[in-house]
Protein backbone atom coordinates (compact mmCIF):
# COMPACT_ATOMS: atom_id res chain seq x y z
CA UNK A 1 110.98 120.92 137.19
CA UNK A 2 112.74 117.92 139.35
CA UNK A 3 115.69 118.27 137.42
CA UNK A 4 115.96 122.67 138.09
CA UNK A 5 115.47 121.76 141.75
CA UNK A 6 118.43 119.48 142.22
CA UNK A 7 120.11 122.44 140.30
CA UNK A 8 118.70 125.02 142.58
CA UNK A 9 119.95 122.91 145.64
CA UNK A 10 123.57 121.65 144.19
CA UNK A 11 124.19 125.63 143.67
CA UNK A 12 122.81 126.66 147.12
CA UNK A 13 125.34 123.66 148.56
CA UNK A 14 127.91 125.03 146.49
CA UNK A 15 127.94 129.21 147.98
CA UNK A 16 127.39 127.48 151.36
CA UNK A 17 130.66 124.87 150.93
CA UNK A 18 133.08 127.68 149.89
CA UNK A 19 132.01 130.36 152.50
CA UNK A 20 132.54 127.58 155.13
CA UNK A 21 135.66 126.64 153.29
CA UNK A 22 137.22 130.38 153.00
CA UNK A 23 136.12 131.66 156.27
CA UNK A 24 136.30 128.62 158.44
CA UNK A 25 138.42 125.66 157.05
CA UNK A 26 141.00 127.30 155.07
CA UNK A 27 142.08 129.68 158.29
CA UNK A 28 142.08 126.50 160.25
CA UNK A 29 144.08 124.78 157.75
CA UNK A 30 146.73 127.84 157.33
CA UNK A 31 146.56 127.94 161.00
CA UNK A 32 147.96 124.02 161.51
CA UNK A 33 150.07 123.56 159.06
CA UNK A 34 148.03 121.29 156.85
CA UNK A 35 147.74 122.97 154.14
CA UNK A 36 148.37 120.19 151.87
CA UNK A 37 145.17 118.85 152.83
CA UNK A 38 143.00 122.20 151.42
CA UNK A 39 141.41 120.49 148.40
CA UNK A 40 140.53 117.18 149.95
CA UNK A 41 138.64 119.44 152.83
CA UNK A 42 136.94 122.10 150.35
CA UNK A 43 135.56 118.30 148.48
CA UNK A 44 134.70 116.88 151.87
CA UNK A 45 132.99 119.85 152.98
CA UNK A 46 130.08 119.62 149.91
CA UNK A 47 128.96 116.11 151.97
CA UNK A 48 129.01 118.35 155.67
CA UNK A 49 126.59 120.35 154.53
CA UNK A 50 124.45 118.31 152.11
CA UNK A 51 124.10 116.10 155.49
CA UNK A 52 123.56 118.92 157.83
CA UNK A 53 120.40 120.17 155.32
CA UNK A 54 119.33 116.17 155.58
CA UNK A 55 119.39 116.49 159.66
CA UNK A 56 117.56 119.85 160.01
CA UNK A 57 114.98 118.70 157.42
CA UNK A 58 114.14 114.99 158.33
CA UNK A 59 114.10 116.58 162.43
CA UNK A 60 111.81 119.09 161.28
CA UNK A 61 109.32 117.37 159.14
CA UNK A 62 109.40 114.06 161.18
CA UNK A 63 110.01 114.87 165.13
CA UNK A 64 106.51 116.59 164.57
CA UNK A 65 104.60 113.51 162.99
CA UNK A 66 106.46 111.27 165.76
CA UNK A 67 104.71 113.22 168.72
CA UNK A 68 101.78 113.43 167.13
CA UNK A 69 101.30 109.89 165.62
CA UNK A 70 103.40 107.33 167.22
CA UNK A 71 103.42 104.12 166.93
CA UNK A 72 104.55 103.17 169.86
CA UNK A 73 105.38 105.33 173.18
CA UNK A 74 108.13 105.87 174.57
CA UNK A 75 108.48 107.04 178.32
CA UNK A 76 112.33 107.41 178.09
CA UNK A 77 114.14 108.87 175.05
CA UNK A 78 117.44 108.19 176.88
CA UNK A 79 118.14 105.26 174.30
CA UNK A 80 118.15 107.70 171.62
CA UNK A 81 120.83 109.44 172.43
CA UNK A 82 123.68 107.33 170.72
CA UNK A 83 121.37 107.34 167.63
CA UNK A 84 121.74 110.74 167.67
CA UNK A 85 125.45 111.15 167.63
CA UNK A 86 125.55 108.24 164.80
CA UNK A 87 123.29 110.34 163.05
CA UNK A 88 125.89 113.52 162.78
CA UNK A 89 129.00 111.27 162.56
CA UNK A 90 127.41 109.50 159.44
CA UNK A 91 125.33 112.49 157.86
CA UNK A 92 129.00 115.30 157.57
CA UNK A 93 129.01 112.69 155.10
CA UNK A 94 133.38 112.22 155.29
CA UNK A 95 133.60 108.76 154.75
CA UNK A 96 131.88 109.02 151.58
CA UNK A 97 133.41 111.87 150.17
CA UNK A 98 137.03 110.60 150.84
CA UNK A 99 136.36 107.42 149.25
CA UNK A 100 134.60 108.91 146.08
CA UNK A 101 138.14 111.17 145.66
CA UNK A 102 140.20 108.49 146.31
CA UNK A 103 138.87 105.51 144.39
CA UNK A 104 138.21 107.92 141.17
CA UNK A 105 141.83 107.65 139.68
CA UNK A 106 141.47 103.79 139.81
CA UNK A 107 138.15 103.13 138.39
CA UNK A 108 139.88 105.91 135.33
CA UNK A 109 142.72 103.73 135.28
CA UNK A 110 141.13 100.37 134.93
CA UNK A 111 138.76 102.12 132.49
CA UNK A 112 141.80 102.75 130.49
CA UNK A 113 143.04 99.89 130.46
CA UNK A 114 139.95 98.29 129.69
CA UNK A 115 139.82 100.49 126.76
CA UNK A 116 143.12 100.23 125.39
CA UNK A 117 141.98 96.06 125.30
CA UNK A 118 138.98 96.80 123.11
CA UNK A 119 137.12 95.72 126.47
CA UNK A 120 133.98 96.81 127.03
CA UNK A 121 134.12 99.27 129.57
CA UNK A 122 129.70 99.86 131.70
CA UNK A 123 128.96 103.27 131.30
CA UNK A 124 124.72 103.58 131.83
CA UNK A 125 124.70 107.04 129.93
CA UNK A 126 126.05 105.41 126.75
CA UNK A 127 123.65 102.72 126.58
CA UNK A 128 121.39 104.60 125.08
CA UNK A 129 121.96 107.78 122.82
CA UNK A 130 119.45 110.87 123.75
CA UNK A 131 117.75 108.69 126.37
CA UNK A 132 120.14 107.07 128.94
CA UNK A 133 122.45 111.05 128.52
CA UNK A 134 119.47 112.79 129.63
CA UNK A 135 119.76 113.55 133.70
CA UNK A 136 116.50 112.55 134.82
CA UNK A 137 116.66 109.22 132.87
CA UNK A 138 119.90 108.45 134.02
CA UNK A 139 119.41 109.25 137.31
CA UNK A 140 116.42 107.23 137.65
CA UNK A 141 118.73 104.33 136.21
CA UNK A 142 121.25 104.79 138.76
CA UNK A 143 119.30 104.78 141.53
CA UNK A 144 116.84 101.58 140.52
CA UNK A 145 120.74 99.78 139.88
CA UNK A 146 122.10 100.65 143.09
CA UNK A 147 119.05 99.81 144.78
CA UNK A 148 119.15 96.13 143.37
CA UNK A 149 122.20 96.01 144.56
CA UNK A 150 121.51 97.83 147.87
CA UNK A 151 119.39 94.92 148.64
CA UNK A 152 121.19 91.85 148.00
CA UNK A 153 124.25 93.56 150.36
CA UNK A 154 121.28 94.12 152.85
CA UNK A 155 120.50 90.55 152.69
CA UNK A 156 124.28 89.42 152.81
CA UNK A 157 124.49 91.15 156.10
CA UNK A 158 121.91 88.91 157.65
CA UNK A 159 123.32 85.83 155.92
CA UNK A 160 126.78 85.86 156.79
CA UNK A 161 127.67 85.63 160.64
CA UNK A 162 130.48 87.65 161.11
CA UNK A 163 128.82 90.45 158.74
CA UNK A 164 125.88 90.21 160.87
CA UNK A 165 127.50 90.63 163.92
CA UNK A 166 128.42 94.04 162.59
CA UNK A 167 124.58 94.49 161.58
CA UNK A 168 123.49 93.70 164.49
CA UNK A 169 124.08 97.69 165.53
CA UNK A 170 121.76 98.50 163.91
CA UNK A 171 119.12 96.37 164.56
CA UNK A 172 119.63 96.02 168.38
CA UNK A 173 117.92 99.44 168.69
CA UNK A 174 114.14 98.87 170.22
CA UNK A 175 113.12 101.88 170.00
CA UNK A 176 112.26 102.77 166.30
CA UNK A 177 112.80 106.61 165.54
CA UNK A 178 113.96 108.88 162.78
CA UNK A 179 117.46 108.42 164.12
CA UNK A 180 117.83 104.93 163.87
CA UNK A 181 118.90 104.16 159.99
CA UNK A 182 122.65 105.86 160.62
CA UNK A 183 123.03 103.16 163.93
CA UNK A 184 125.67 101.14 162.17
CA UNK A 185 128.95 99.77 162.93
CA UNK A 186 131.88 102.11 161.84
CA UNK A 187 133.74 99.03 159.76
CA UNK A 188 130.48 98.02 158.30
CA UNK A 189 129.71 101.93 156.98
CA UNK A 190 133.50 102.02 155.54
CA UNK A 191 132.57 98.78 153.87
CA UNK A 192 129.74 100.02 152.42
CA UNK A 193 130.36 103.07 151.19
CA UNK A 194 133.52 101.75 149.16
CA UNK A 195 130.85 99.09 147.51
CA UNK A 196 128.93 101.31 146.54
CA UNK A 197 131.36 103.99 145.61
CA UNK A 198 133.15 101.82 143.48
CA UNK A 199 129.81 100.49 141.97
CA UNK A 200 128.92 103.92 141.48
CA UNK A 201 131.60 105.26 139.47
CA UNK A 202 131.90 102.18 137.74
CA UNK A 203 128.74 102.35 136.16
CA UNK A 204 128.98 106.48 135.16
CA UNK A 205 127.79 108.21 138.24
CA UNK A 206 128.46 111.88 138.10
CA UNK A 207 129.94 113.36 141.52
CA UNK A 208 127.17 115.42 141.30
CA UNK A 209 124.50 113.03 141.06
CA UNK A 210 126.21 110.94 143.56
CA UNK A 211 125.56 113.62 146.06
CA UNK A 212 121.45 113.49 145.36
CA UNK A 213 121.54 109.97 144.97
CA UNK A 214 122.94 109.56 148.81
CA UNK A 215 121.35 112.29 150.25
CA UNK A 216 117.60 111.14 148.80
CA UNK A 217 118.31 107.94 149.62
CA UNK A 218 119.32 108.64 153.73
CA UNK A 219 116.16 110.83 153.89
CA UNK A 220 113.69 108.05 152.74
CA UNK A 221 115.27 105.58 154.99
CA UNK A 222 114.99 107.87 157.71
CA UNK A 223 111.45 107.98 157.08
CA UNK A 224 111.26 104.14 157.13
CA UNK A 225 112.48 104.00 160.84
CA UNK A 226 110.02 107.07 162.06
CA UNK A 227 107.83 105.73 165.24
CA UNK A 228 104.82 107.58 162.98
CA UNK A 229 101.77 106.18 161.83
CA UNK A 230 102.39 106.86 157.81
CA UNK A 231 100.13 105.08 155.64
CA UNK A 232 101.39 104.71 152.37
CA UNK A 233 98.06 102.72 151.04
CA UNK A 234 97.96 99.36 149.14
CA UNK A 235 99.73 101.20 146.13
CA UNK A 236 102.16 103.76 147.36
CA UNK A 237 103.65 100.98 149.64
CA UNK A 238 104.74 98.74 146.60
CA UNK A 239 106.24 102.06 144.82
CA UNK A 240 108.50 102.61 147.99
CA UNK A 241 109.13 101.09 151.52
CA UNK A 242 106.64 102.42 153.70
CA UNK A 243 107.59 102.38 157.55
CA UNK A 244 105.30 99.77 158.51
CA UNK A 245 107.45 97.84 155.57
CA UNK A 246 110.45 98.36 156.70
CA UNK A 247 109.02 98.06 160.62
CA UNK A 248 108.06 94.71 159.87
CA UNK A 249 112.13 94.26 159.13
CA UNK A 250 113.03 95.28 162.43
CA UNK A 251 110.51 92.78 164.00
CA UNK A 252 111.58 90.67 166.38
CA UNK A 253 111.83 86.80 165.32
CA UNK A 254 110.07 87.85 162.39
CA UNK A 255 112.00 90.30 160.52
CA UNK A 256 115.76 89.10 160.35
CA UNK A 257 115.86 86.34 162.63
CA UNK A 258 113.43 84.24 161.26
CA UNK A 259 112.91 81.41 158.21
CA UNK A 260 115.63 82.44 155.65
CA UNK A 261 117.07 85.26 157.70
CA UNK A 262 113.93 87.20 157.50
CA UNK A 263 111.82 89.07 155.32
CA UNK A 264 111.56 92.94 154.07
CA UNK A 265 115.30 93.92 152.60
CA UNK A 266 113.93 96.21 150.14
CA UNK A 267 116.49 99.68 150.66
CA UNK A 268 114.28 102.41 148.94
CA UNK A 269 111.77 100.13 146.80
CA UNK A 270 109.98 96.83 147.71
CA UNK A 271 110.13 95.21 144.44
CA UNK A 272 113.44 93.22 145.16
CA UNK A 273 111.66 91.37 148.10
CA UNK A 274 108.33 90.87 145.53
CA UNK A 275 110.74 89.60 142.96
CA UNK A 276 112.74 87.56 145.25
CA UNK A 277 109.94 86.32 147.63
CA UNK A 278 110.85 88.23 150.87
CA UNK A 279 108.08 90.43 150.91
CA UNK A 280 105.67 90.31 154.06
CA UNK A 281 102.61 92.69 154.09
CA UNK A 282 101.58 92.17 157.59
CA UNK A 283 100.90 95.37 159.31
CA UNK A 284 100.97 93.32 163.00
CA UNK A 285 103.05 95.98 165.25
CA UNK A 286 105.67 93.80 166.83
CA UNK A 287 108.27 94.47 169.42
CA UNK A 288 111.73 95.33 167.38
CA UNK A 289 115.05 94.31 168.35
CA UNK A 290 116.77 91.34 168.72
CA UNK A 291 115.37 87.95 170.42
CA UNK A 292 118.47 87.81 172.35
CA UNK A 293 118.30 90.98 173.88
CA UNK A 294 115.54 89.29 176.40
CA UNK A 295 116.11 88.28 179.28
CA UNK A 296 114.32 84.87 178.37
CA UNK A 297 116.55 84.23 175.69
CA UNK A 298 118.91 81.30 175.79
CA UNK A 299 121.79 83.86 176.14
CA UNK A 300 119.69 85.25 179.13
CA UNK A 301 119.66 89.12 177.79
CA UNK A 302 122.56 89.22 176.06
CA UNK A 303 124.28 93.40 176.13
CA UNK A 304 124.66 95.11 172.89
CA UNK A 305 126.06 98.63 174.61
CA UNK A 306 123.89 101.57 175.48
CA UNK A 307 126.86 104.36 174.33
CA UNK A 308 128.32 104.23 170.92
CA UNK A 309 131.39 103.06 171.61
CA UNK A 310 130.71 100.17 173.73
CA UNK A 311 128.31 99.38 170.47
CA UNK A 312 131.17 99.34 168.52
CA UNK A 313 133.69 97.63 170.68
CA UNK A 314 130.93 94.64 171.68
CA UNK A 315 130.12 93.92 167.66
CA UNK A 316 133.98 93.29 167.73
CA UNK A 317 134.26 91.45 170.56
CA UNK A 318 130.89 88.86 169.23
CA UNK A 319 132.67 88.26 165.92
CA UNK A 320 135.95 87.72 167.78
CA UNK A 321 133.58 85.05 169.97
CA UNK A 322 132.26 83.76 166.95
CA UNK A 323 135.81 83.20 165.35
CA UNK A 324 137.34 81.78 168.22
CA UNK A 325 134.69 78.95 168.91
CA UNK A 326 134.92 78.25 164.71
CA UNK A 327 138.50 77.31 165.22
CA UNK A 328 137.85 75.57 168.44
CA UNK A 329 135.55 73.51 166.96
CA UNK A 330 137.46 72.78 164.12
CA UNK A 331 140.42 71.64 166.32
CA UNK A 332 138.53 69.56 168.34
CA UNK A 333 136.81 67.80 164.97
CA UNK A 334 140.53 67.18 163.91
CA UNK A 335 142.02 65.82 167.20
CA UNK A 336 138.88 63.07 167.17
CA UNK A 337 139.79 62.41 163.69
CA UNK A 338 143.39 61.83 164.39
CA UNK A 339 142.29 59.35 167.31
């Protein structure tokens, strides 16, 4: 039944992707001279519309449960509004596309040349002979792999502080909503998506699959940042992150700031923070954000941008800060040395 759904929706995506393509982008195209660019936009287009589906159905099912259950309220939405335009910019879904078309002649080249060497080339849906071939199976191993993996990069971005710094987009929101999981920095979602690009067609992933693995994967964690009361129960919550899961995350001095860089990394399933002891069941509602951000902070309130592009152009300007002082420091520890 699961597997005739995704079927059902991969063909609907299709009809929709080539109307667009012949009646919109391919006029455009002919229209500019560019041409040469027709099959890398007909490709690109597939992720524009799986992501415009993802918008109008996490809006539609969530914006409801927000106003009726919130967790917290809001008097002014205002905030929002760059949340909202990362939301489109990262949901047409370009970034990913391009990098799935270009990186899939190298991983078939290395694979080659792995093979020619009698080296063992990773392919999940070979493991296994009439198990790990069958879609459902191998689609549930995909997704538990790149969710391991999904967490330990989630937990290098709060260990590392240049990485963080980049991070810190994202969590500098205080106002948790259903537009909040595409607040990132720009460099950080190119890095990402060539990770786990590469990761993914590394390990077998089909393009097709690909596109259901991403696009089930952005609508759960937009359900993790909803300001809705969602209980998931004692259960359900250690299946999946819940909201009050990943809320607990976005806590203040508890969630990312605190002992070991926080708690609560888990992307789509919470058993990487139960196996790795950074699990935290507490249900406490907490301000979110980051400690700095107040006013009684040792920086005194420090700015992370209200607009996207000062949010982008301050995460810059923090790791350029945090470069600087590193080789001040280090200067200064080698002039006392040489007195």
């Amino acid at each position: 039944m699961a597997h005739d759904i995704g079927l059902y929706f991969l063909r609907f995506v299709g009809l929709v992707q080539t109307d667009l393509y012949i009646y919109l982008a391919q006029p455009l195209l002919y229209h500019l001279h560019l041409m040469d660019y027709d099959e890398d936009t007909y490709d690109a287009l597939y992720w524009s519309v799986v992501g415009v589906l993802e918008i109008v159905i996490t809006y539609i099912v969530l914006r409801p449960l927000e106003a009726w259950r919130p967790v917290e309220h809001w008097h002014d939405r205002k905030p929002l509004r760059s949340d909202v335009w990362y939301t489109w910019i990262a949901k047409i879904g370009v970034v990913n596309a391009l990098f799935f078309i270009w990186m899939q002649p190298v991983i078939n080249h290395i694979e080659t040349w792995m093979t020619v060497r009698n080296i063992w080339t990773l392919n999940i849906d070979e493991i296994w002979p009439g198990v790990t071939d069958e879609p459902l199976v191998s689609f549930a191993i995909y997704l538990v792999a790149l969710d391991f993996l999904g967490y330990w990069y989630h937990r290098w971005q709060h260990r590392f502080g240049l990485w963080w710094e980049l991070h810190a987009v994202h969590h500098s929101q205080r106002q948790m909503s259903l537009w909040n999981d595409d607040r990132n920095h720009f460099l950080d979602d190119i890095v990402q998506s060539a990770f786990f690009t590469f990761v993914g067609l590394f390990i077998g992933v089909q393009p097709g699959q690909f596109v259901i693995l991403v696009a089930l994967g952005n609508t759960l964690q937009a359900i993790q940042h909803a300001n809705a009361r969602l209980s998931y129960g004692r259960l359900l919550e250690r299946i999946i992150v819940s909201p009050s899961f990943h809320r607990r995350h976005h806590a203040m001095e508890y969630g990312h700031t605190g002992t070991a860089y926080g708690c609560n990394f888990g992307v789509l399933v919470p058993w990487w923070d139960m196996m790795f002891r950074t699990a935290s069941w507490e249900n406490t509602i907490e301000p979110t954000g980051i400690s700095d951000q107040l006013s009684s902070s040792a920086h005194g309130g420090r700015e992370y941008g209200s607009g996207v592009w000062m949010q982008q152009w301050l995460a810059l300007s923090r790791i350029w800060a945090r470069i600087s002082l590193s080789f001040k420091t280090h200067f200064n520890s080698k002039m006392k040395r040489s007195h």
